[in-house]
Structure formats: C-alpha cells, structure tokens
C-alpha atoms as a PDB file:
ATOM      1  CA  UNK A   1      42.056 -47.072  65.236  1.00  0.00           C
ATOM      2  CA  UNK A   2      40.821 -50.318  64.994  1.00  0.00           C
ATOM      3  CA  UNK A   3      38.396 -49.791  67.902  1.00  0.00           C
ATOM      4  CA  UNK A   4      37.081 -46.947  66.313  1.00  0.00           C
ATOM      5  CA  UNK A   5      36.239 -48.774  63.136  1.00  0.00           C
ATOM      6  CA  UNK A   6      34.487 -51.563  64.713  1.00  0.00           C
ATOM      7  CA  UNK A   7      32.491 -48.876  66.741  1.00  0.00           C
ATOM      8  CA  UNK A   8      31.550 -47.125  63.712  1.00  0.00           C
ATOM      9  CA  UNK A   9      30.360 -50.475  61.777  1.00  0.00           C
ATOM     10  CA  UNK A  10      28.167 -51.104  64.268  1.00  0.00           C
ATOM     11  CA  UNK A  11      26.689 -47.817  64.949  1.00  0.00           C
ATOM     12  CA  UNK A  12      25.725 -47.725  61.002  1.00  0.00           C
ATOM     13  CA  UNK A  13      24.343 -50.887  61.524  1.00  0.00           C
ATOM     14  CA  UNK A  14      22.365 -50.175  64.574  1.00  0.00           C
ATOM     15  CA  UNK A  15      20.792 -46.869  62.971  1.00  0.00           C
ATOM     16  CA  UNK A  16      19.595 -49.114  60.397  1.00  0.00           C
ATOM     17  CA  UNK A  17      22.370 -48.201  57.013  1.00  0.00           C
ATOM     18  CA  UNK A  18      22.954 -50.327  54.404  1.00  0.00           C
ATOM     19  CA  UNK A  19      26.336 -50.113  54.478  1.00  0.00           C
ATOM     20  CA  UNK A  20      27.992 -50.551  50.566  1.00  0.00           C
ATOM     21  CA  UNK A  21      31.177 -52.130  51.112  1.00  0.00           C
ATOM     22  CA  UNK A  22      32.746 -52.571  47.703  1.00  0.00           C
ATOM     23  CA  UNK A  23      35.170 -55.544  47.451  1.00  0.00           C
ATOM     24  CA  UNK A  24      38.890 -55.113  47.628  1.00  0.00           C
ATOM     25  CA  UNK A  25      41.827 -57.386  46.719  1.00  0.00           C
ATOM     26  CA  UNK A  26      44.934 -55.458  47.838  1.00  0.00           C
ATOM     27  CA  UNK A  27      46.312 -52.095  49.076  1.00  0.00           C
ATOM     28  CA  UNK A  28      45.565 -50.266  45.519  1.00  0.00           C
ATOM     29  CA  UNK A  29      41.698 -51.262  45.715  1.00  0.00           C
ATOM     30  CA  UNK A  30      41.434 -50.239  49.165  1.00  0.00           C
ATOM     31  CA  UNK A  31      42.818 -46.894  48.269  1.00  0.00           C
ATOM     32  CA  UNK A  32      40.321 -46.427  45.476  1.00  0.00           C
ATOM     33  CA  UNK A  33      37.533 -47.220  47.534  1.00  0.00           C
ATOM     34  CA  UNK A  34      38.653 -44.771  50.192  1.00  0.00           C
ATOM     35  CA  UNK A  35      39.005 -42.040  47.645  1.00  0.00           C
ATOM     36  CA  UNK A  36      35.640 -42.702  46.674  1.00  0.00           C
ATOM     37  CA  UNK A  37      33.946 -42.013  49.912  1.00  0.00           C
ATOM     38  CA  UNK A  38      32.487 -45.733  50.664  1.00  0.00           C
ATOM     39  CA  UNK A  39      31.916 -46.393  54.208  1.00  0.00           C
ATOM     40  CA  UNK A  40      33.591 -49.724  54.379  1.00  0.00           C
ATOM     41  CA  UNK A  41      34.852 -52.641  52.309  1.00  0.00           C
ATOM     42  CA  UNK A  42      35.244 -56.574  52.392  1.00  0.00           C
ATOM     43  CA  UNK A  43      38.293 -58.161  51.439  1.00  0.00           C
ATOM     44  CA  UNK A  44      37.287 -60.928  48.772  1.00  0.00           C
ATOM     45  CA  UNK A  45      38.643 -64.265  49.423  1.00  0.00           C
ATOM     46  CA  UNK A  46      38.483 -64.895  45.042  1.00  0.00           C
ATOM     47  CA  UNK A  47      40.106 -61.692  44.689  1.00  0.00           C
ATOM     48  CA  UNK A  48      43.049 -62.365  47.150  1.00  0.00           C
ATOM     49  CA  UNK A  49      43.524 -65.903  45.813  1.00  0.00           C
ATOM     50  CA  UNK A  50      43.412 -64.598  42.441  1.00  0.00           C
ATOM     51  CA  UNK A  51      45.680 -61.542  42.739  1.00  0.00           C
ATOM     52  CA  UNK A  52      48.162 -62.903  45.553  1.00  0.00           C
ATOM     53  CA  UNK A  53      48.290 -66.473  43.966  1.00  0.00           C
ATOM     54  CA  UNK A  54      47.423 -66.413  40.780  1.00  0.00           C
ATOM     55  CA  UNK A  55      44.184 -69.508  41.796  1.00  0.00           C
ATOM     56  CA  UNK A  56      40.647 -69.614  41.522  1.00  0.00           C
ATOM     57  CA  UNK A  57      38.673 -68.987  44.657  1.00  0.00           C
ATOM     58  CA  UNK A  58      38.875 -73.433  45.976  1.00  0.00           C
ATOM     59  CA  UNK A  59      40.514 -73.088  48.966  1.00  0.00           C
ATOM     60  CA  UNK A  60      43.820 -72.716  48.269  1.00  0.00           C
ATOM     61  CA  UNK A  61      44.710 -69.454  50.436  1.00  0.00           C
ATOM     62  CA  UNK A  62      45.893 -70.266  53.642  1.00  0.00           C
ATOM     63  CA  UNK A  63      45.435 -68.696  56.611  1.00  0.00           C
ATOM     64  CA  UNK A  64      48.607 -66.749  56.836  1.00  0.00           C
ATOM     65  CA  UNK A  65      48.577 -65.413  53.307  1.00  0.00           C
ATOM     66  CA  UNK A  66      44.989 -63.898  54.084  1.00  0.00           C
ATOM     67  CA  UNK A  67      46.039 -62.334  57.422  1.00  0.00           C
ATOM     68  CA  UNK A  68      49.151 -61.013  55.515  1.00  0.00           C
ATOM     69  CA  UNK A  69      47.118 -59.491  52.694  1.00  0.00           C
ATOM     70  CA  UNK A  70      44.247 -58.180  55.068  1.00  0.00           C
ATOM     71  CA  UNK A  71      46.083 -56.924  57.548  1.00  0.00           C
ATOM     72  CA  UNK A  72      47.780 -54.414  54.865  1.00  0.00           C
ATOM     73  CA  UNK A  73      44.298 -53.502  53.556  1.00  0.00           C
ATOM     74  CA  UNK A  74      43.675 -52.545  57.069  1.00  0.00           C
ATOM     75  CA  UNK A  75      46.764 -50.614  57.930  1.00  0.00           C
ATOM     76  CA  UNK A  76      46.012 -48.709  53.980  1.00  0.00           C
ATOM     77  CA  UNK A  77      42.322 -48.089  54.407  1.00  0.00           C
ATOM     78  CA  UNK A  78      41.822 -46.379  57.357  1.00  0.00           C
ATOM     79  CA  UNK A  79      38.396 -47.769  57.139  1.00  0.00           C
ATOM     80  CA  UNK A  80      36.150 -50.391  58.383  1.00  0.00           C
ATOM     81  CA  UNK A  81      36.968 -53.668  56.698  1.00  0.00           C
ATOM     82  CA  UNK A  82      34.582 -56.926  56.674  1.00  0.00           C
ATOM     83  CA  UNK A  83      37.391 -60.167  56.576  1.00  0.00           C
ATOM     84  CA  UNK A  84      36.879 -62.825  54.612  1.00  0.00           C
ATOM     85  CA  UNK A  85      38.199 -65.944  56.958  1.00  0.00           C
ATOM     86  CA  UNK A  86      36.630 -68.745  54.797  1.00  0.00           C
ATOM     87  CA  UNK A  87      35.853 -71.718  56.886  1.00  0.00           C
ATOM     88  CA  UNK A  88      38.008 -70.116  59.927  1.00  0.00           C
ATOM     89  CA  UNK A  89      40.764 -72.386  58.472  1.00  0.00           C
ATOM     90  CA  UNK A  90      40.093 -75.140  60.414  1.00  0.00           C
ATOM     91  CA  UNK A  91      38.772 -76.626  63.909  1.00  0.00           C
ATOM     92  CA  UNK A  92      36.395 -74.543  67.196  1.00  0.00           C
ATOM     93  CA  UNK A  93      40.440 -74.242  67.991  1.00  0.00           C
ATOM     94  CA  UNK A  94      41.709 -73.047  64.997  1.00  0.00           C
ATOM     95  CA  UNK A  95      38.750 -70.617  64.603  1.00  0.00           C
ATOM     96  CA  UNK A  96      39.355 -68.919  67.641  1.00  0.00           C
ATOM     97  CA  UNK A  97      43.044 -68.131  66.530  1.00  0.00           C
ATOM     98  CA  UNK A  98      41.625 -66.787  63.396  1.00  0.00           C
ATOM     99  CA  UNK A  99      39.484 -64.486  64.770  1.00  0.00           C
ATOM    100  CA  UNK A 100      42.268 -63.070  67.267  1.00  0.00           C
ATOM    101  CA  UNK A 101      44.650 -62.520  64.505  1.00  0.00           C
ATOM    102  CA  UNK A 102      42.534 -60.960  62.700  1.00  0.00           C
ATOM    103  CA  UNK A 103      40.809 -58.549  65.144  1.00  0.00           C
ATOM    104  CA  UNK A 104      44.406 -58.014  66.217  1.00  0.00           C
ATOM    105  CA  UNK A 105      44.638 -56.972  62.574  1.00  0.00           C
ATOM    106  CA  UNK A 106      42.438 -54.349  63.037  1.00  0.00           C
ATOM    107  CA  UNK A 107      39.373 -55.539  61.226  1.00  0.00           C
ATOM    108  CA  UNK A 108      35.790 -54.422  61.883  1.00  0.00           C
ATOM    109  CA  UNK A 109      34.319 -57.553  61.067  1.00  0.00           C
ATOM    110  CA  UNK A 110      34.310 -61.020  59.806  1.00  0.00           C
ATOM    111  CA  UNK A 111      32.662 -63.875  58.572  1.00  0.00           C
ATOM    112  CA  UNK A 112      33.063 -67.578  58.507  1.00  0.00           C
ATOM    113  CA  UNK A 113      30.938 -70.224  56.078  1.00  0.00           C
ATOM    114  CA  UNK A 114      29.920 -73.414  56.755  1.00  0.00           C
ATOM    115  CA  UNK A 115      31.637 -74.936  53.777  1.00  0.00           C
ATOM    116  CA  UNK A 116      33.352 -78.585  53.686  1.00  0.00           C
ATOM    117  CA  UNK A 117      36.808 -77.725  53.810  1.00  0.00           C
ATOM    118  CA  UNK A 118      38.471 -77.179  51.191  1.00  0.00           C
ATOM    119  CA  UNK A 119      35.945 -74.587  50.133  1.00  0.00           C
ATOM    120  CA  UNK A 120      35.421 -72.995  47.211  1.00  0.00           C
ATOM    121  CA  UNK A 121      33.743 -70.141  45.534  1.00  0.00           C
ATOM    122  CA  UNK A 122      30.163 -69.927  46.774  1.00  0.00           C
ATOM    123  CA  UNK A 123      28.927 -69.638  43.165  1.00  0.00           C
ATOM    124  CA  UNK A 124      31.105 -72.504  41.870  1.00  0.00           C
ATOM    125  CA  UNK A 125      29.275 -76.042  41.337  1.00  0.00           C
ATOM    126  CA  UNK A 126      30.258 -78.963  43.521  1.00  0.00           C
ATOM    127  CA  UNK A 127      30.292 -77.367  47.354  1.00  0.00           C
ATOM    128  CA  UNK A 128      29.180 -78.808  50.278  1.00  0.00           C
ATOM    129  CA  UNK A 129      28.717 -77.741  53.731  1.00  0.00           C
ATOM    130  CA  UNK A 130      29.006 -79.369  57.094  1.00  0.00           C
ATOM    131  CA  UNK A 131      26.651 -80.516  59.941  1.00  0.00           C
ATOM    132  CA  UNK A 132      24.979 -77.571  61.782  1.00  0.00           C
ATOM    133  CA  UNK A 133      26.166 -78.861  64.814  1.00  0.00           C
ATOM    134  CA  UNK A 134      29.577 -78.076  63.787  1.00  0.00           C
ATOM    135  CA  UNK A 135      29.225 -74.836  62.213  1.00  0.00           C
ATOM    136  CA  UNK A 136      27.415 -73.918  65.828  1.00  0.00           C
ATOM    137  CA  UNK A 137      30.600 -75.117  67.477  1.00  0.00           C
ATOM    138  CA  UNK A 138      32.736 -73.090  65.307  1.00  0.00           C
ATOM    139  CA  UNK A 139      30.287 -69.592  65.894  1.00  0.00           C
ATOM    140  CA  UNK A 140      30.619 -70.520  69.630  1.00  0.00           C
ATOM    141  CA  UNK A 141      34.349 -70.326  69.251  1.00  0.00           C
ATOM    142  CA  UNK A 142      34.660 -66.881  67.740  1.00  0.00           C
ATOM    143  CA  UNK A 143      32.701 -65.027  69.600  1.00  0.00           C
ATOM    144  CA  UNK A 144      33.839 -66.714  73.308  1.00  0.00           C
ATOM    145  CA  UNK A 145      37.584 -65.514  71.015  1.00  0.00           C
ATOM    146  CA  UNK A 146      36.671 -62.044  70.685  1.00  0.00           C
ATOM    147  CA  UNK A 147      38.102 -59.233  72.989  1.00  0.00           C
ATOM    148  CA  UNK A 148      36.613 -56.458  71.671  1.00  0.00           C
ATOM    149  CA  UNK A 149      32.438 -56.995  71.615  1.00  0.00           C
ATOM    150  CA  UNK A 150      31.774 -54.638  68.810  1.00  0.00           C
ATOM    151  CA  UNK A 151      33.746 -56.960  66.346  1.00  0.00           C
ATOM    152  CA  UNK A 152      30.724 -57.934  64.068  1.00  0.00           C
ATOM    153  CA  UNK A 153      30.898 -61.592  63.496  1.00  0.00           C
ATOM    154  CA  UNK A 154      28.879 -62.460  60.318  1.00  0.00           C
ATOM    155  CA  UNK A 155      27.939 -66.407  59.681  1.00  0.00           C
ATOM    156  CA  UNK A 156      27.906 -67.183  56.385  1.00  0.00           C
ATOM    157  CA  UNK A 157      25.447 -70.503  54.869  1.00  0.00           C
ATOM    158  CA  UNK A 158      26.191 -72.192  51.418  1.00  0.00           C
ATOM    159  CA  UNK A 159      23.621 -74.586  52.540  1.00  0.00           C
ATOM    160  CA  UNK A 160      21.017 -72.846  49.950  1.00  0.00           C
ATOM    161  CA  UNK A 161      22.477 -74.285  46.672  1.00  0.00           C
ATOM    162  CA  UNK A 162      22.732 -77.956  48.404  1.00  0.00           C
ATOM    163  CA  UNK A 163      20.049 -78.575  51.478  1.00  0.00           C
ATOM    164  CA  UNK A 164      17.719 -75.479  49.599  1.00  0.00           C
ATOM    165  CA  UNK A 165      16.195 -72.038  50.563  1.00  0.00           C
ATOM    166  CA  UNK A 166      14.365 -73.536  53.957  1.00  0.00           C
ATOM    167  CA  UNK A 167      17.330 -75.331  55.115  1.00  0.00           C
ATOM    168  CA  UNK A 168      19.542 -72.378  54.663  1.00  0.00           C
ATOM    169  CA  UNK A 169      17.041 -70.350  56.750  1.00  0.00           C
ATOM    170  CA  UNK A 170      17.212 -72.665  59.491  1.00  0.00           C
ATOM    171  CA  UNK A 171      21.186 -72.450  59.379  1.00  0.00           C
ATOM    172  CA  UNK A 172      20.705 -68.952  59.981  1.00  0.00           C
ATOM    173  CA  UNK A 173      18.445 -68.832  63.188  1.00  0.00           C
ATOM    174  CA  UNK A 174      20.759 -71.604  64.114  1.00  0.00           C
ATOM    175  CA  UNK A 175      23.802 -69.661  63.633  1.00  0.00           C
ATOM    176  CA  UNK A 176      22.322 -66.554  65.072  1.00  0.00           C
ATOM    177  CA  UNK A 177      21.389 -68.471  68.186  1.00  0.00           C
ATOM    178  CA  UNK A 178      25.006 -69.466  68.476  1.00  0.00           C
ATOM    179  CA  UNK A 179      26.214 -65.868  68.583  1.00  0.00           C
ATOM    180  CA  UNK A 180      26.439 -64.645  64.922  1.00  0.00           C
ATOM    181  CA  UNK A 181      25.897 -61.113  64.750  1.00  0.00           C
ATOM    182  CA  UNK A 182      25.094 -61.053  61.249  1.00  0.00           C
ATOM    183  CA  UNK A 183      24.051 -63.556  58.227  1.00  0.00           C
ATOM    184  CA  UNK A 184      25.074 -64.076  54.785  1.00  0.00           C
ATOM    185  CA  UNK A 185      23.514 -66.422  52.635  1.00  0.00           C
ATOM    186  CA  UNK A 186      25.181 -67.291  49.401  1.00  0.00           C
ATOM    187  CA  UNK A 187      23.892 -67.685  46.284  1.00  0.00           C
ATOM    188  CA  UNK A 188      19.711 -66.930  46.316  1.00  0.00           C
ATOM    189  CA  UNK A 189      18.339 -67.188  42.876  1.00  0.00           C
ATOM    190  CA  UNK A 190      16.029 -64.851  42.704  1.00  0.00           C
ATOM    191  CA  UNK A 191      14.871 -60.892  44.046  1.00  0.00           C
ATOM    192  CA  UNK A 192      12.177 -62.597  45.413  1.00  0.00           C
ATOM    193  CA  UNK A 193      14.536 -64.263  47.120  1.00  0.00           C
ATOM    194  CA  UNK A 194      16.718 -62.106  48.050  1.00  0.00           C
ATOM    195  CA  UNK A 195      13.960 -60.125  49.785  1.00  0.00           C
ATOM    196  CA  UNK A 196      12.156 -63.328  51.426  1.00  0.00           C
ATOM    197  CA  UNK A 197      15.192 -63.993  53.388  1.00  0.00           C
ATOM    198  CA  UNK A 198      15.186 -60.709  54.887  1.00  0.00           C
ATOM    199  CA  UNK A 199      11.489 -61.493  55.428  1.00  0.00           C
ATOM    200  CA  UNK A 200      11.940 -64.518  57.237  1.00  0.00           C
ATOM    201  CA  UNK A 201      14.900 -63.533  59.547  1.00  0.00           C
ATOM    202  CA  UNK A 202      13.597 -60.098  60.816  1.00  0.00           C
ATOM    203  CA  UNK A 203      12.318 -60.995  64.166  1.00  0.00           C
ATOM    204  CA  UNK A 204      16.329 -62.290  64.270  1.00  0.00           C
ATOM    205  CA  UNK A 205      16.874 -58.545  64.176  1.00  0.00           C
ATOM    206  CA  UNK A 206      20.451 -58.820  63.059  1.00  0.00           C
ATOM    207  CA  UNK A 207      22.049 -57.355  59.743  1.00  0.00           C
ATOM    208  CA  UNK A 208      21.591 -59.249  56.570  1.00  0.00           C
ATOM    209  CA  UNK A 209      24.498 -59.521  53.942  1.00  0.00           C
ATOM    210  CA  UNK A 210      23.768 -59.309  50.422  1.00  0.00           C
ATOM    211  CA  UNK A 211      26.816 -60.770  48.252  1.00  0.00           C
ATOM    212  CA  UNK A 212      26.280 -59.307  44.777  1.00  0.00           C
ATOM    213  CA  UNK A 213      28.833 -61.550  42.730  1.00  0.00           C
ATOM    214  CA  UNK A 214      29.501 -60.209  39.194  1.00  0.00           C
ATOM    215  CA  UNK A 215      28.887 -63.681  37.001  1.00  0.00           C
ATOM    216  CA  UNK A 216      27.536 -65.951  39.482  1.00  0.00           C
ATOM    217  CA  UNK A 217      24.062 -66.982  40.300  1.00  0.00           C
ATOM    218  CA  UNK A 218      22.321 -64.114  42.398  1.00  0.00           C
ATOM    219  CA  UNK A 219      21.034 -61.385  40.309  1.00  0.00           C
ATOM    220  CA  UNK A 220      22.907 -58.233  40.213  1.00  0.00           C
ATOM    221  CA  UNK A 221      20.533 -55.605  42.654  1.00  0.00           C
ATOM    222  CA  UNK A 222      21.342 -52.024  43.061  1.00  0.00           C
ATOM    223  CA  UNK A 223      22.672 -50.572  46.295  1.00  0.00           C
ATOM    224  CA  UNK A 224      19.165 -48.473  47.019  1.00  0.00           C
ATOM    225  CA  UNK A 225      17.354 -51.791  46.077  1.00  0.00           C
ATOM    226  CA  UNK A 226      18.703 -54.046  48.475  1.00  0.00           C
ATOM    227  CA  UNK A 227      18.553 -51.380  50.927  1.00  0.00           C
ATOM    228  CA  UNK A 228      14.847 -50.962  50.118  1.00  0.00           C
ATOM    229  CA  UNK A 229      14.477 -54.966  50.737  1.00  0.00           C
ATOM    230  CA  UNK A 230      16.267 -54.416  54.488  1.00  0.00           C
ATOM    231  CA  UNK A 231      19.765 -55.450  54.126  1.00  0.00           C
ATOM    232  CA  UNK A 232      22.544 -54.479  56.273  1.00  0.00           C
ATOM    233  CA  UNK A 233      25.558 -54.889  53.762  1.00  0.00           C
ATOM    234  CA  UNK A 234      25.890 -54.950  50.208  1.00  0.00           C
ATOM    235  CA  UNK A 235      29.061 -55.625  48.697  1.00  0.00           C
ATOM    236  CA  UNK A 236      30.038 -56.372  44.979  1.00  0.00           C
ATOM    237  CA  UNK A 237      33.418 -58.377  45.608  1.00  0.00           C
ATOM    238  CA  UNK A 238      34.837 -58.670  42.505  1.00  0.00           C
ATOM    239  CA  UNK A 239      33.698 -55.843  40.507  1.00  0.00           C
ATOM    240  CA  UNK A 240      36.858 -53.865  40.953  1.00  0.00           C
ATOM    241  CA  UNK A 241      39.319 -56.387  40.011  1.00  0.00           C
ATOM    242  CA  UNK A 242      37.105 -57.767  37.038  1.00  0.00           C
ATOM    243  CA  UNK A 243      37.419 -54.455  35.695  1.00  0.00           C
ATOM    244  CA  UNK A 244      40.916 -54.041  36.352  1.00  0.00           C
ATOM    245  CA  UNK A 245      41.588 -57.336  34.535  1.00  0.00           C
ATOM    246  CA  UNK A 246      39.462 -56.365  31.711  1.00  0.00           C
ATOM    247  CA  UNK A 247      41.266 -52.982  30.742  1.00  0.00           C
ATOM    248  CA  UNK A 248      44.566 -54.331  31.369  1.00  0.00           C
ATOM    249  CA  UNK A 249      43.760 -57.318  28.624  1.00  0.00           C
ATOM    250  CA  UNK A 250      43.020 -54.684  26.639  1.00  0.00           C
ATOM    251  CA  UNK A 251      46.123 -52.459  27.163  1.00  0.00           C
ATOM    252  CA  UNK A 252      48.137 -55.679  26.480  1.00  0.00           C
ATOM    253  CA  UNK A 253      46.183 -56.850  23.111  1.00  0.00           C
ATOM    254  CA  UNK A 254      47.038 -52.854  22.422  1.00  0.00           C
ATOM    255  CA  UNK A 255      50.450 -52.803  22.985  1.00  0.00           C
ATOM    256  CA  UNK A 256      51.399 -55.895  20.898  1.00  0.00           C
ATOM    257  CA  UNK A 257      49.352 -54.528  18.049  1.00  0.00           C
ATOM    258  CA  UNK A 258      51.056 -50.940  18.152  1.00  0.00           C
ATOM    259  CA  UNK A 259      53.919 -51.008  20.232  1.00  0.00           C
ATOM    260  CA  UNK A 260      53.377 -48.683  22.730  1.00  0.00           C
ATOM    261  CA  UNK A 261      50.497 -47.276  24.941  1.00  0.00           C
ATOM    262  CA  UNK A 262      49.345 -44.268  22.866  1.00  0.00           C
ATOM    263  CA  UNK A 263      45.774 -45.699  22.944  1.00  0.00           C
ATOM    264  CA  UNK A 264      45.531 -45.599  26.557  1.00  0.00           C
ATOM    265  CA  UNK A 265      47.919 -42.686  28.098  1.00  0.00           C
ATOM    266  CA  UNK A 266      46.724 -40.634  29.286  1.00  0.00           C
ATOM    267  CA  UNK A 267      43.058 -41.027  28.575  1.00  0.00           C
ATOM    268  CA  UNK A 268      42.574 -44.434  30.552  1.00  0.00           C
ATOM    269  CA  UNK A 269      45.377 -44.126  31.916  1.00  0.00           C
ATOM    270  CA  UNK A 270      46.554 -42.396  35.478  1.00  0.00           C
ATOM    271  CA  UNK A 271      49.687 -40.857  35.229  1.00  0.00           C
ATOM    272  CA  UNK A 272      52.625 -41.208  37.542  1.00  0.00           C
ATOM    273  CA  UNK A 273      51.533 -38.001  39.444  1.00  0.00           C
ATOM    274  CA  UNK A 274      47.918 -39.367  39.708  1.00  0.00           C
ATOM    275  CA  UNK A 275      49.401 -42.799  40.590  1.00  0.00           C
ATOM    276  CA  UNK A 276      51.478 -40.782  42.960  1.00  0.00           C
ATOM    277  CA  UNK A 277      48.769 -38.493  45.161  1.00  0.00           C
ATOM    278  CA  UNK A 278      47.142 -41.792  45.691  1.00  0.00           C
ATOM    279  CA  UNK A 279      49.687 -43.594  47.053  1.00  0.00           C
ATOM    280  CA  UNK A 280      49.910 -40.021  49.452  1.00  0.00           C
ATOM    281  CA  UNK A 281      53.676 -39.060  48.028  1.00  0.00           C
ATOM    282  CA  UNK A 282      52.987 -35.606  49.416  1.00  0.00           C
ATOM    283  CA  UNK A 283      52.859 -36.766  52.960  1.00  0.00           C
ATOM    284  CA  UNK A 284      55.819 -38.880  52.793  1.00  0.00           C
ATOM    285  CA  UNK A 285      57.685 -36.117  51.662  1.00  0.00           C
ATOM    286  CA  UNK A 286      56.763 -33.682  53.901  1.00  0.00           C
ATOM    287  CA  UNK A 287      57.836 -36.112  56.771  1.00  0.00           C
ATOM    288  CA  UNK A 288      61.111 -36.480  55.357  1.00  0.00           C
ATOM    289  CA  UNK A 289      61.607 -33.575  54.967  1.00  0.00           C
ATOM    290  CA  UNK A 290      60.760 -32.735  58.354  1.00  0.00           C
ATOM    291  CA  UNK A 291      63.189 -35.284  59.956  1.00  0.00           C
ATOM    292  CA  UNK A 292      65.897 -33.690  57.769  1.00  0.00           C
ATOM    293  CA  UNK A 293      65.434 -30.868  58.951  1.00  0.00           C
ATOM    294  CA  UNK A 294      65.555 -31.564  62.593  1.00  0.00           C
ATOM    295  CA  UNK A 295      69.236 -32.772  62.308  1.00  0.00           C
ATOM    296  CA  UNK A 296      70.496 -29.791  60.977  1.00  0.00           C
END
C-alpha cells in the first residue's frame, strides 16, 4: 500500500499536478478528506500538537507522539500523506531514524525545516534557523535513510522571515543540491512572492510547496491560483480543525444557553448513522458477520 502511494505522489508530481493536500490532524480529518475526493493530505504539526496535546505549535510534540498519530492517519486514509517531521527531531543520526519510521509508517512523503530546535510555528514571531551547513547534513541523512526512492523528501526553509527572501532562495538550491526532492518556504509575504520563488527555482525543476496558513502571514491563494503560479503542493493545514473548533464553540455557547442541542441537530449536525458510514460500520459488520458464520 504504502509503495503504491509514494508511486502515485510522484507520478502526479512528475506530470506536472498541483496536488491539493488539505491538512489533517487525526483519523476523523483524514476520513473527511478521503470522502471528499482530495488526492492527498499533510498531517499538520499545529494541528497534532493542538488536538493530541492540547499546545500551540513550539515544539513540544515529540517524535513518538507524531509517528503514533501519523501512522494512524496513514493506516485510515488509504491515501498519500505528506509527514510533518519538524526539525527531524534531532541530529544527521536522529534524522535518519525519523525518516525510517516514518516511511515504515507508510507515508508518501515528508519534510524537515531548518528551524533552531525547539521550533515553532513557522508564522509565529521569534524563530530561528540553523547554519546551512547543518541543515545540508541533515538532507544528506534522509535521503542516504530512505529505502524506498520514490519517498518524496521535501526541505522546508524558515530562513525567509529571519536571513530574508534571497537568503531563503539560496537555502533552497542548497538544500536541493543536498538531495531534497522538493521545497517549502515558509511564510512569503506577498503573491508576488509567492510566484517569484517559483520563478527563481525552476531550472531546480523540483516541486514547490505552497503552505496556505489560515491567520498567518502568507496571503490566502486559491488552489487554481497557485497552480497557475507553478506549484507542486498546496495545502491549507489548519483549515479543517479551525473550523471544527469554531462550530463546536458555538454548539457549547448553545447548549449552556438552552440546554440541549436543538439548534444544531440535525441541521449542523451528522447524526450517529452519518457519523457511522464514515467510520465504515457497514464493513465491519459484514466481516463479523462473516466470521460468525464460518463457525457454525
């Protein structure tokens, strides 16, 4: 399975896609995005931290806990999932047993930043990233970790926001040259940003990744725009638990004021049945049914 998904990441890439790969924060959001019809999604770092934790996104998730919650997405999804693996959690050593744990996870892809651990979110004031030298040490790493080659490994620069739009560029060819399949650069201010970067890095001729944070500093692009510009992968990582968070606020403020959940059941509400055919109760049924059946 796994295999297959890392295949078919790469083949959209390679025919030139801009893959939309919403963001997910557990097995429910995976589900959703399934039943949607996306191609692919990317685990958010905030959004596991958040919703496994209970933390803002300043490196508090460890290693373990991140597998843990990816690896379910994984095994949920059926899909092609894009890791988030922060700064790869530690050392070149530590990053290489990232990278196996998580492609033995199943993931199509990953990326690791260049942050100062511990890192925080790429939008949040106050980060700062380490030398180049030691990013290009940790890229090395990853891919000489790698058993399968079509595992996409993205390299990720915060540098814009503290060494500015050039040096950030020059992380990239750097990190590229290392191995990186793919680049992300956090945080441009600006469309004309956004598409100068793509600009610059063409002749690199590897997938761009366009990080459409709901809130933060980029400004919020459409899927067919940034596609239009040349990226490789949009995702908008927090947009389905912001949402989440927002109605359930309001289902709360409702039920103190009225007591019960009239206002929302069953208009914003799924029911237990809808709740139900997501989770695929059908098919676990019909299983155990079938193992009953062969004891009789």
């Amino acid at each position: 399975m796994s295999q297959t998904h890392k295949a078919t990441l790469r083949k959209l890439l390679g025919e030139g896609a801009c893959v939309l790969a919403p963001g997910v924060y557990d097995c429910l959001s995976a589900l959703l995005v399934k039943q949607a019809g996306f191609p692919a999604m990317m685990v958010s770092g905030a959004g596991v931290a958040a919703s496994a934790l209970g933390v803002p996104d300043i490196g508090l998730l460890s290693f373990t806990e991140s597998l843990n919650v990816t690896r379910a997405i994984v095994e949920a999804a059926d899909l092609p999932v894009i890791a988030d693996c922060d700064t790869g959690y530690g050392n070149p050593l530590n990053v290489q047993r990232t990278v196996r744990a998580f492609e033995s996870a199943g993931v199509a892809a990953l990326f690791l930043e260049d942050q100062v651990a511990p890192k925080r979110c790429g939008h949040f004031a106050g980060k700062d990233v380490v030398p180049v030298d030691e990013m290009v040490q940790k890229l090395r790493a990853a891919t000489d970790a790698r058993t399968d080659p079509d595992l996409l490994i993205i390299a990720r620069t915060d540098a814009r926001a503290i060494e500015g739009p050039e040096r950030a560029l020059a992380r990239a060819r750097a990190y590229v040259a290392a191995g990186a399949d793919g680049i992300f650069i956090e945080a441009p201010l600006s469309r004309d940003e956004l598409a100068g970067n793509v600009t610059a890095l063409a002749d690199l001729k590897v997938p761009l990744m366009a990080n459409m944070a709901e809130g933060g500093k980029t400004p919020l692009l459409t899927h067919p725009e940034l596609a239009a510009m040349g990226y490789g992968i949009v995702t908008y990582p927090g947009a389905l638990q912001k949402t989440a968070l927002h109605a359930m606020q309001e289902l709360m403020a409702s039920l103190a004021r009225t007591g019960g959940v009239h206002e929302f059941y069953p208009d914003r509400m799924m029911s237990l049945d809808q709740r139900s055919a997501l989770l695929g109760l059908d098919g676990f049924m019909q299983a155990d049914r079938h193992y009953a059946n062969m004891s009789q």
